[in-house]
Protein backbone atom coordinates (compact mmCIF):
# COMPACT_ATOMS: atom_id res chain seq x y z
CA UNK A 1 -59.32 -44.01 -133.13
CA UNK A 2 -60.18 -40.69 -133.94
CA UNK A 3 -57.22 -38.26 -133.60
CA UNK A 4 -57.69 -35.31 -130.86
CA UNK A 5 -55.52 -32.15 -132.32
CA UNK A 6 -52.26 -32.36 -134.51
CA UNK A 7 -49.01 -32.78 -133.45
CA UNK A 8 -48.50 -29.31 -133.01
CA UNK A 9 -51.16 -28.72 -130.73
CA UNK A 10 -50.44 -32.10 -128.66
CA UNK A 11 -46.29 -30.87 -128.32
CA UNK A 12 -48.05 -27.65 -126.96
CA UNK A 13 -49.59 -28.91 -124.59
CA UNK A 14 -46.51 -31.11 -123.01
CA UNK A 15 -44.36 -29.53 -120.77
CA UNK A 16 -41.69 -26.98 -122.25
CA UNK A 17 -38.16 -29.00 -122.50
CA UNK A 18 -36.44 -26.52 -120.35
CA UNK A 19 -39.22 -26.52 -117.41
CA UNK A 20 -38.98 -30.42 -118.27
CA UNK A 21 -35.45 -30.72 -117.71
CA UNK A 22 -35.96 -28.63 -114.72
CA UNK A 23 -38.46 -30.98 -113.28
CA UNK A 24 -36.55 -34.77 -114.05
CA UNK A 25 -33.95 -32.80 -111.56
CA UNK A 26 -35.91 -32.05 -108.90
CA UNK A 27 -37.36 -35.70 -108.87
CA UNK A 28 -34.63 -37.60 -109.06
CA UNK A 29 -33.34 -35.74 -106.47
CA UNK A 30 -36.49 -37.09 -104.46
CA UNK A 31 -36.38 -40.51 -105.55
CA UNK A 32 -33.59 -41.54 -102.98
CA UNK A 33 -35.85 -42.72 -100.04
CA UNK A 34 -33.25 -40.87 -97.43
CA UNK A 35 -33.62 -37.50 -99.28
CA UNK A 36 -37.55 -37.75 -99.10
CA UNK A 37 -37.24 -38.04 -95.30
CA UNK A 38 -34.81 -35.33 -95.33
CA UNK A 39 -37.45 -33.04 -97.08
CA UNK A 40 -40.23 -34.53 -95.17
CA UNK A 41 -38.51 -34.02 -91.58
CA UNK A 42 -37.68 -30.21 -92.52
CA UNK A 43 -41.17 -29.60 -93.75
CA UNK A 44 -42.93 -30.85 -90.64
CA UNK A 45 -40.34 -29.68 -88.74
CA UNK A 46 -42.17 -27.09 -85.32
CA UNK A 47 -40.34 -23.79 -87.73
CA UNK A 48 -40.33 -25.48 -90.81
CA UNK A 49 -36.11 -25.63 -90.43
CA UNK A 50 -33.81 -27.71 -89.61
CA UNK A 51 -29.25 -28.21 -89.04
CA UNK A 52 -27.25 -30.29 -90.32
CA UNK A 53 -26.97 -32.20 -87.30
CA UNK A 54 -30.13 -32.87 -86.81
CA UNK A 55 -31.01 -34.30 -90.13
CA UNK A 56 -27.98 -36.49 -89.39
CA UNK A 57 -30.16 -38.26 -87.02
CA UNK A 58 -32.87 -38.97 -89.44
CA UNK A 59 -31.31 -41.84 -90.90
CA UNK A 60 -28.46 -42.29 -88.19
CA UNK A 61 -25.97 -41.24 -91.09
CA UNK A 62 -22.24 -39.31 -90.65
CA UNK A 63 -21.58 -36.60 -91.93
CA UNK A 64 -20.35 -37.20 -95.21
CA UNK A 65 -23.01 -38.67 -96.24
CA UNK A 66 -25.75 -36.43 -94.65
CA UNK A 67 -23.19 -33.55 -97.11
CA UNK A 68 -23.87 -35.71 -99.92
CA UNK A 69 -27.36 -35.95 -99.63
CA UNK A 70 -28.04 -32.40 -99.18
CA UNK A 71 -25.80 -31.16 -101.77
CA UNK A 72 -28.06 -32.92 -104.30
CA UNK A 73 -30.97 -30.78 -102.81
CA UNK A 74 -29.56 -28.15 -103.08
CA UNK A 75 -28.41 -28.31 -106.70
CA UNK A 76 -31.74 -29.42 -107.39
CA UNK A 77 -33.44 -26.66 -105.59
CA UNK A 78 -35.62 -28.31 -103.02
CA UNK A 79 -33.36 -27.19 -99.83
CA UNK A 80 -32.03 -23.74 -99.54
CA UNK A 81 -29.02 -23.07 -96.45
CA UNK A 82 -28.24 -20.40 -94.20
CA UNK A 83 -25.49 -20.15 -91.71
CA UNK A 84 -26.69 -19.33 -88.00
CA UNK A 85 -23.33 -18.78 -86.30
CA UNK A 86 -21.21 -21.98 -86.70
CA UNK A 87 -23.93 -24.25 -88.19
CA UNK A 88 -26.21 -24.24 -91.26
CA UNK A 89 -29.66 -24.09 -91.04
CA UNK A 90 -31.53 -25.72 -93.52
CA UNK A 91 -35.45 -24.93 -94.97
CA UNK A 92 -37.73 -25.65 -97.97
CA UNK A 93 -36.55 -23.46 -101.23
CA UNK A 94 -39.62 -20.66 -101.23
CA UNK A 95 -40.54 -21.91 -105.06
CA UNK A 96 -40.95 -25.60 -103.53
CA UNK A 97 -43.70 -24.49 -101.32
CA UNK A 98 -46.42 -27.09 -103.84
CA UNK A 99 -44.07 -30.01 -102.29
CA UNK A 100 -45.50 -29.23 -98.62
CA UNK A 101 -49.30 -30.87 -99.00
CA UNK A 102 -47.66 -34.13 -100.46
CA UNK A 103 -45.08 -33.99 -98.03
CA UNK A 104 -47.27 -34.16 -95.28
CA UNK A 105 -49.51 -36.34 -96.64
CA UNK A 106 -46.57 -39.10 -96.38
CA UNK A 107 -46.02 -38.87 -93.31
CA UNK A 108 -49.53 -39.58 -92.18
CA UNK A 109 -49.33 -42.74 -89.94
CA UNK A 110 -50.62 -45.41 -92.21
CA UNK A 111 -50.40 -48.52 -89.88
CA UNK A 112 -54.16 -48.87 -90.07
CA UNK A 113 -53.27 -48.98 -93.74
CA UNK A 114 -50.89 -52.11 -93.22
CA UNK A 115 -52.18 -53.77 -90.30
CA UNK A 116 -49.01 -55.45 -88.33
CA UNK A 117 -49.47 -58.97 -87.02
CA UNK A 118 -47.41 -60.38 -83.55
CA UNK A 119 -44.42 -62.77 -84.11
CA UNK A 120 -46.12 -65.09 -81.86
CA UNK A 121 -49.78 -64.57 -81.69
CA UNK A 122 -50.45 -63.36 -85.22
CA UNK A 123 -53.14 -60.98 -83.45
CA UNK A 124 -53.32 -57.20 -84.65
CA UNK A 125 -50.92 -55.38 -82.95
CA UNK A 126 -51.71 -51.30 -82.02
CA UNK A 127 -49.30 -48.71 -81.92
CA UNK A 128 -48.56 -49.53 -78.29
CA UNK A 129 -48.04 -53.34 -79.39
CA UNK A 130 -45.74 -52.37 -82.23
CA UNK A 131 -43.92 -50.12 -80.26
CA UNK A 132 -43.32 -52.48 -77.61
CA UNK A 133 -42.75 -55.35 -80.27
CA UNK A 134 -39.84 -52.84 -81.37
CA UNK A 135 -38.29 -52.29 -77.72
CA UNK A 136 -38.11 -55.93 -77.39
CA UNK A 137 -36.18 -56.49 -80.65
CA UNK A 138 -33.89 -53.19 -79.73
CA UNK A 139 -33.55 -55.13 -75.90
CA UNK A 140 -32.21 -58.34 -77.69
CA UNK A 141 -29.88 -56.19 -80.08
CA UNK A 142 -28.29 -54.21 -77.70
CA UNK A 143 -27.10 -57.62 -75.43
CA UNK A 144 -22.93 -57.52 -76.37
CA UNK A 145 -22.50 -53.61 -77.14
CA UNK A 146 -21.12 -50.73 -75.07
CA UNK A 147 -24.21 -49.47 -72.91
CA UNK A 148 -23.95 -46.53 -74.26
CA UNK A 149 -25.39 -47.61 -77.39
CA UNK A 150 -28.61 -48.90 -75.92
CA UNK A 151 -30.54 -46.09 -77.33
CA UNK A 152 -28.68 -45.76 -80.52
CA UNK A 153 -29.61 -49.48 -80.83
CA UNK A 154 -33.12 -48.46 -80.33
CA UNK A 155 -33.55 -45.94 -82.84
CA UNK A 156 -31.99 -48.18 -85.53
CA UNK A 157 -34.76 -50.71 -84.84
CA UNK A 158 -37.28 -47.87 -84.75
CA UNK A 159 -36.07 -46.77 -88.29
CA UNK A 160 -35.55 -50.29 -90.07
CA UNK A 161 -39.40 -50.98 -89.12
CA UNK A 162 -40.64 -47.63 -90.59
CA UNK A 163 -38.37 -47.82 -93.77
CA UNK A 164 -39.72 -51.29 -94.33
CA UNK A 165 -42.96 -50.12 -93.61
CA UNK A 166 -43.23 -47.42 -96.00
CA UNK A 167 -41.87 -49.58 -98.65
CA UNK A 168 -44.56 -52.39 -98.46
CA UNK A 169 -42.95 -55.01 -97.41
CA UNK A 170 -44.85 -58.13 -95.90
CA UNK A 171 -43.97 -59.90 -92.04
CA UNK A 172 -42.65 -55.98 -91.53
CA UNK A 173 -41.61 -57.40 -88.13
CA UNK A 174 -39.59 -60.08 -87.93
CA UNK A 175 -37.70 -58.62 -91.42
CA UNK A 176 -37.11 -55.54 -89.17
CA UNK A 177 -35.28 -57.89 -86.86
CA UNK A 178 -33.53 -59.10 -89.53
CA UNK A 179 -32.82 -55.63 -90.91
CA UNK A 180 -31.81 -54.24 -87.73
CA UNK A 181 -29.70 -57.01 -86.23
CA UNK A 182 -27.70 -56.55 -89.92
CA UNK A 183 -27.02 -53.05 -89.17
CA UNK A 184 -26.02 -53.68 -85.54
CA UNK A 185 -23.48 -56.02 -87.10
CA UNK A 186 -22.37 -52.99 -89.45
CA UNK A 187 -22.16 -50.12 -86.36
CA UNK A 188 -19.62 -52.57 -84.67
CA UNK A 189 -17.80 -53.13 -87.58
CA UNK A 190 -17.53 -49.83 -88.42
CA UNK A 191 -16.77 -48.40 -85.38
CA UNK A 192 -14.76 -51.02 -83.57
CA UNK A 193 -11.23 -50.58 -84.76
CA UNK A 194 -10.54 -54.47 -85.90
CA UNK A 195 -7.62 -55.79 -87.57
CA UNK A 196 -8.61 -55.30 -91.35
CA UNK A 197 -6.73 -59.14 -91.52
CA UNK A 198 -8.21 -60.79 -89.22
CA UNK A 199 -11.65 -59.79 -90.04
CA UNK A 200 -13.36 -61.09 -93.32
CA UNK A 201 -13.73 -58.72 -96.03
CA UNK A 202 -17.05 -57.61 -96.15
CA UNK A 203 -18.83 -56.61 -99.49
CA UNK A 204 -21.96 -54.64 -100.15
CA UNK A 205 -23.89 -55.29 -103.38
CA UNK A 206 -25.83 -51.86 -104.20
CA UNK A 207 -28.75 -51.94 -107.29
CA UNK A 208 -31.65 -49.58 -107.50
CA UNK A 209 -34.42 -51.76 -106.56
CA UNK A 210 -32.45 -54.45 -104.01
CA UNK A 211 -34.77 -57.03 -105.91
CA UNK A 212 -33.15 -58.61 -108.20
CA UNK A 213 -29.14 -57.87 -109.46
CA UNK A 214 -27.75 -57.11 -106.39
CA UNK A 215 -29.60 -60.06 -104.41
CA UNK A 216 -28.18 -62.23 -107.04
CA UNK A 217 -24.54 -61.17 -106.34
CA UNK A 218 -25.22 -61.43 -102.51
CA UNK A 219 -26.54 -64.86 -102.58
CA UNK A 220 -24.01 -66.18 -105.18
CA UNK A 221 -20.85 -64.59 -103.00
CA UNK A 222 -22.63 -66.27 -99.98
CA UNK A 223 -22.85 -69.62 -102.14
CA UNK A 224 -19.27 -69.46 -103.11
CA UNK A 225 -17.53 -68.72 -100.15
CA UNK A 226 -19.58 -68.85 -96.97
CA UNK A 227 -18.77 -67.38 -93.93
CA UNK A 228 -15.23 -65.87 -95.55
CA UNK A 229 -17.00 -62.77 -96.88
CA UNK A 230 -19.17 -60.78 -95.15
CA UNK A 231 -22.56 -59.94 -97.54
CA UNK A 232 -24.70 -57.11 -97.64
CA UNK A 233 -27.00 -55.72 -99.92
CA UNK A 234 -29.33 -53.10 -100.78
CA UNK A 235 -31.10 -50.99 -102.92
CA UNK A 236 -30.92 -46.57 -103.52
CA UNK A 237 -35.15 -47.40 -103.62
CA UNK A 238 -35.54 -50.53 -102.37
CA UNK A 239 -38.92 -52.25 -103.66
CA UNK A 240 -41.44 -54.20 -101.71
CA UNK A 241 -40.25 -57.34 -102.48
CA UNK A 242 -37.95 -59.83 -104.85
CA UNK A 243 -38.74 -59.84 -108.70
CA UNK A 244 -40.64 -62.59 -109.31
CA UNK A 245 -38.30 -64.24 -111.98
CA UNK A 246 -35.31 -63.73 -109.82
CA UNK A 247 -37.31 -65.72 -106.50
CA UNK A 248 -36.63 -69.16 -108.11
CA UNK A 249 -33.11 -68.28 -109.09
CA UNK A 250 -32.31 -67.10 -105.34
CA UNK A 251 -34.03 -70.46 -104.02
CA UNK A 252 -31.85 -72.83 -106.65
CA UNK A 253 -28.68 -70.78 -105.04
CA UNK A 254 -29.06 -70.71 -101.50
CA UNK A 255 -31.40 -73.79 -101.28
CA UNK A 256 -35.28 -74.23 -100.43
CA UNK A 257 -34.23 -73.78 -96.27
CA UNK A 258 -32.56 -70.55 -96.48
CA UNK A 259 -34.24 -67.40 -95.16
CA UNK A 260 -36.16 -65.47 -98.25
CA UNK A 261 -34.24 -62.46 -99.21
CA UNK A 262 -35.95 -59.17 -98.57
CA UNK A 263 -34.98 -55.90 -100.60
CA UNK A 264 -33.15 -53.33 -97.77
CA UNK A 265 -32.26 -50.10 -97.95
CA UNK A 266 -29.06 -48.43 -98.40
CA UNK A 267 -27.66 -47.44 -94.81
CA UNK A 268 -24.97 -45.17 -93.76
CA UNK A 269 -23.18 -48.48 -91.56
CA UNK A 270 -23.24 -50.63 -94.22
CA UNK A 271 -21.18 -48.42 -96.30
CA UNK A 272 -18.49 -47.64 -93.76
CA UNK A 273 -18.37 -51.74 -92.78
CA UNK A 274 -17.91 -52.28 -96.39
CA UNK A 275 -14.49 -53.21 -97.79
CA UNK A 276 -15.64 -53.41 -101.09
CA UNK A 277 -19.12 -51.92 -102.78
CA UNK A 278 -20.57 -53.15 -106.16
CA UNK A 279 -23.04 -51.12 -107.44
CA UNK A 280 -25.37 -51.45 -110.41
CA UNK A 281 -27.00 -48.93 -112.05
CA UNK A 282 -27.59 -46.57 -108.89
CA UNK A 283 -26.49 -43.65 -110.29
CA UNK A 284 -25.10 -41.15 -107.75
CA UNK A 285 -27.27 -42.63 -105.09
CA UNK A 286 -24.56 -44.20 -103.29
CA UNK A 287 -22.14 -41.67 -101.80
CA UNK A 288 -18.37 -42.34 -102.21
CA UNK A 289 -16.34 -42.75 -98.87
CA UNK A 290 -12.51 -42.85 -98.52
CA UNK A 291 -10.61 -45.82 -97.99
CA UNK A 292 -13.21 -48.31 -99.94
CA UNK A 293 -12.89 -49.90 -103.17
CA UNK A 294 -15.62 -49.31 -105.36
CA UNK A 295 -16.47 -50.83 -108.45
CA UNK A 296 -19.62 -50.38 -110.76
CA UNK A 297 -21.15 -53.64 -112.78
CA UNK A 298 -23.02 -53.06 -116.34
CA UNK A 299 -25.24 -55.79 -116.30
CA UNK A 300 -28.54 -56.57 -117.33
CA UNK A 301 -32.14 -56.14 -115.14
CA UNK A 302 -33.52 -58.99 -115.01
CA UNK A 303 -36.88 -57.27 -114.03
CA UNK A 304 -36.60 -56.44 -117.41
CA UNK A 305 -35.72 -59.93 -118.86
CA UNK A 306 -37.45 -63.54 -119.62
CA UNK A 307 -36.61 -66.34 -117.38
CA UNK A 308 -33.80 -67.51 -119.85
CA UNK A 309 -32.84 -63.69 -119.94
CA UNK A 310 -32.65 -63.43 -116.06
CA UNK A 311 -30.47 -66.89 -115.87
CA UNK A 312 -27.69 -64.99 -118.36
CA UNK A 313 -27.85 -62.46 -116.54
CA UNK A 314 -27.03 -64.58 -113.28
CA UNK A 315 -24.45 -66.31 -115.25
CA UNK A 316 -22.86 -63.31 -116.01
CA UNK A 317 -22.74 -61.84 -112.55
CA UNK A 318 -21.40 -65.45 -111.48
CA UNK A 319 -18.81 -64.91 -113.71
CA UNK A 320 -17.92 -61.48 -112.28
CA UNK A 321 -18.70 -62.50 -108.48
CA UNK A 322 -16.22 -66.01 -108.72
CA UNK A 323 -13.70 -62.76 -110.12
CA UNK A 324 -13.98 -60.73 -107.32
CA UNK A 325 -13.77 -63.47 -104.30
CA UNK A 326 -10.34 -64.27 -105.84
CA UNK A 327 -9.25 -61.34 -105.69
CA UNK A 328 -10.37 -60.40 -101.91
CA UNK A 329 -9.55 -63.74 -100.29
CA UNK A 330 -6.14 -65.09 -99.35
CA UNK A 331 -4.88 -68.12 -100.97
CA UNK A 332 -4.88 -70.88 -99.01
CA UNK A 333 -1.66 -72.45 -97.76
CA UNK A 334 -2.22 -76.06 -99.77
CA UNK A 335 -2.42 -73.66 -103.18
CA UNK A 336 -5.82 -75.01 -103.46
CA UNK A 337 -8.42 -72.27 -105.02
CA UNK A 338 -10.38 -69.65 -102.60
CA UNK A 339 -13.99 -69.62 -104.32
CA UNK A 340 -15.71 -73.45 -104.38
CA UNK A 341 -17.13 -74.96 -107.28
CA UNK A 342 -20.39 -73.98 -108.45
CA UNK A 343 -21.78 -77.37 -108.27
CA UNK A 344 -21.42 -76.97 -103.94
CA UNK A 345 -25.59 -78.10 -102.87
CA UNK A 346 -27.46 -75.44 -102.66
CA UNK A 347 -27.65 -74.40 -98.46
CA UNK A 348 -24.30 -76.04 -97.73
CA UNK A 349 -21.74 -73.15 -96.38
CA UNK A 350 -18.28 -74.59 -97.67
CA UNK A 351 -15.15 -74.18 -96.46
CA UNK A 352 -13.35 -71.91 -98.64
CA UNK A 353 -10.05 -73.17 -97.68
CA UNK A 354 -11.67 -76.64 -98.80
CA UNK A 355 -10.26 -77.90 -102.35
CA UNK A 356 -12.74 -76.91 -105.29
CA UNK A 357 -14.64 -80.45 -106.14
């Protein structure tokens, strides 16, 4: 291959390291799927502006974390704040204005571009049908909450469908049930003042993709211990579906009858339900709240590793989750270990207060 220029001319034409370093900020600060919709909903905002509170509601998230978020813009320089009287108004940094094309460009409606089939039917649904496909899922959500919810209810279901749609997920509707009936679950445990020992502890596994580490933990904690531990996971970007190499390993744990795992976002509820959170390798993506134990994992991608590689790597987090049940669930009275034995069928939810086989 014939060479095009020397190395000095190629380095000149690369970005200089200082605008380079400049730019890895600025998207990493965009990679985190809720700061993208931050950006997005203050560009195509009616005066291109918008508070505090009301980017709260763009991902139904509390304050702390909506502080979090929009610190990291502003470091990075995407966001820029004023104060109008007792709030802070928030707008597009003036040297960001190259952002606003893209911007808008994403949040084209693209349903024609991922046509959405009926539960039933498995006709084409419209933007009516999905809409009304949506109500109906919020209407069999909000049966057991406070009334007041109702609509709250309803705009969780709203947003689980169009976070699952932009990230390319397949059967977009009946995993937003899923999705959203998880996070209803989360909003009453988080807000329902419950007796922290009566309730099982409930653990959130947090990777970057939600497709393949922390959908390991989740189904080997659910394996383990069944109903005695609350599981959640999720991803900082979640991907449009499980890694390939990690989908038989997820079958062999939870059994061939178990409902496929589907990569989820991080949410605002599932952090404050959480008792514990385990996360691996998301960086800063996951805001720290008071009051929950937090504990990071180093251990491999197995997006990254041969099938023998990826079943190490399971091993390993085995290893780590069998750890952490013992430490989070009572003894039983007999003596008799909390966390089963790994050889439990795959699909059968034990009794954890069972003796280990």
């Amino acid at each position: 291959m014939e060479e095009r220029g020397d190395a000095t001319t190629t380095a000149a034409r690369s970005l200089p390291v200082e605008a380079a370093e400049r730019g890895a900020v600025l998207l990493r600060s965009l990679s985190d799927p809720l700061r993208l919709r931050i950006v997005s909903a203050v560009v195509t905002s009616a005066d291109g502006e918008l508070s505090a509170g009301e980017i709260a509601t763009v991902g139904h998230v509390s304050g702390p974390t909506v502080s979090h978020h929009l610190r990291v813009l502003r470091e990075a320089g995407v966001l820029v704040g004023e104060r109008h009287g007792t709030s802070i108004v928030y707008r597009l940094s003036p040297t960001m204005g190259d952002l606003v094309p893209a911007l808008r460009a994403l949040t084209v409606d693209d349903h024609h571009l991922h046509p959405v089939r009926g539960p039933a039917t498995g006709a084409t649904l419209d933007a009516a049908g999905i809409d009304a496909a949506l109500g109906t899922i919020a209407d069999e959500l909000a049966r057991g909450v406070p009334l007041s919810w109702t609509s709250e209810v309803l705009g969780l279901v709203r947003d689980s469908y169009t976070t699952l749609t932009r990230s390319g997920t397949s059967n977009v509707l009946d995993r937003t049930e899923r999705f959203a009936r998880q996070r209803v679950t989360d909003l009453v445990t988080a807000r329902v003042a419950a007796d922290p020992v009566a309730r099982p502890p409930q653990v959130l596994f947090v990777c970057v993709a939600n497709a393949g580490r922390s959908q390991l933990a989740a189904a080997l904690m659910q394996r383990h211990v069944g109903d005695a531990v609350v599981v959640r996971s999720a991803g900082s970007t979640p991907a449009a579906g499980v890694h390939g190499v990690v989908e038989p390993l997820l079958t062999e744990i939870l059994g061939p009858g178990a409902d496929p795992p589907f990569p989820k976002p991080l949410t605002d509820d599932a952090l404050r339900a959480a008792d514990v959170v385990i996360t691996m390798g998301c960086g800063d993506s996951c805001p720290v709240l008071p009051g929950v134990r937090y504990e990071d994992w180093a251990v491999g991608d197995p997006a990254l590793a041969s099938p023998a590689g990826a079943r190490a790597i399971r091993d390993d987090i085995d290893r780590r989750v069998r750890r952490l049940a013992a430490e989070i669930l009572p003894r039983p009275p007999d003596g008799s270990p909390a966390v089963v034995s790994h050889d439990v069928p795959p699909g059968r939810r034990p009794n954890p207060t069972q003796e280990q086989s």
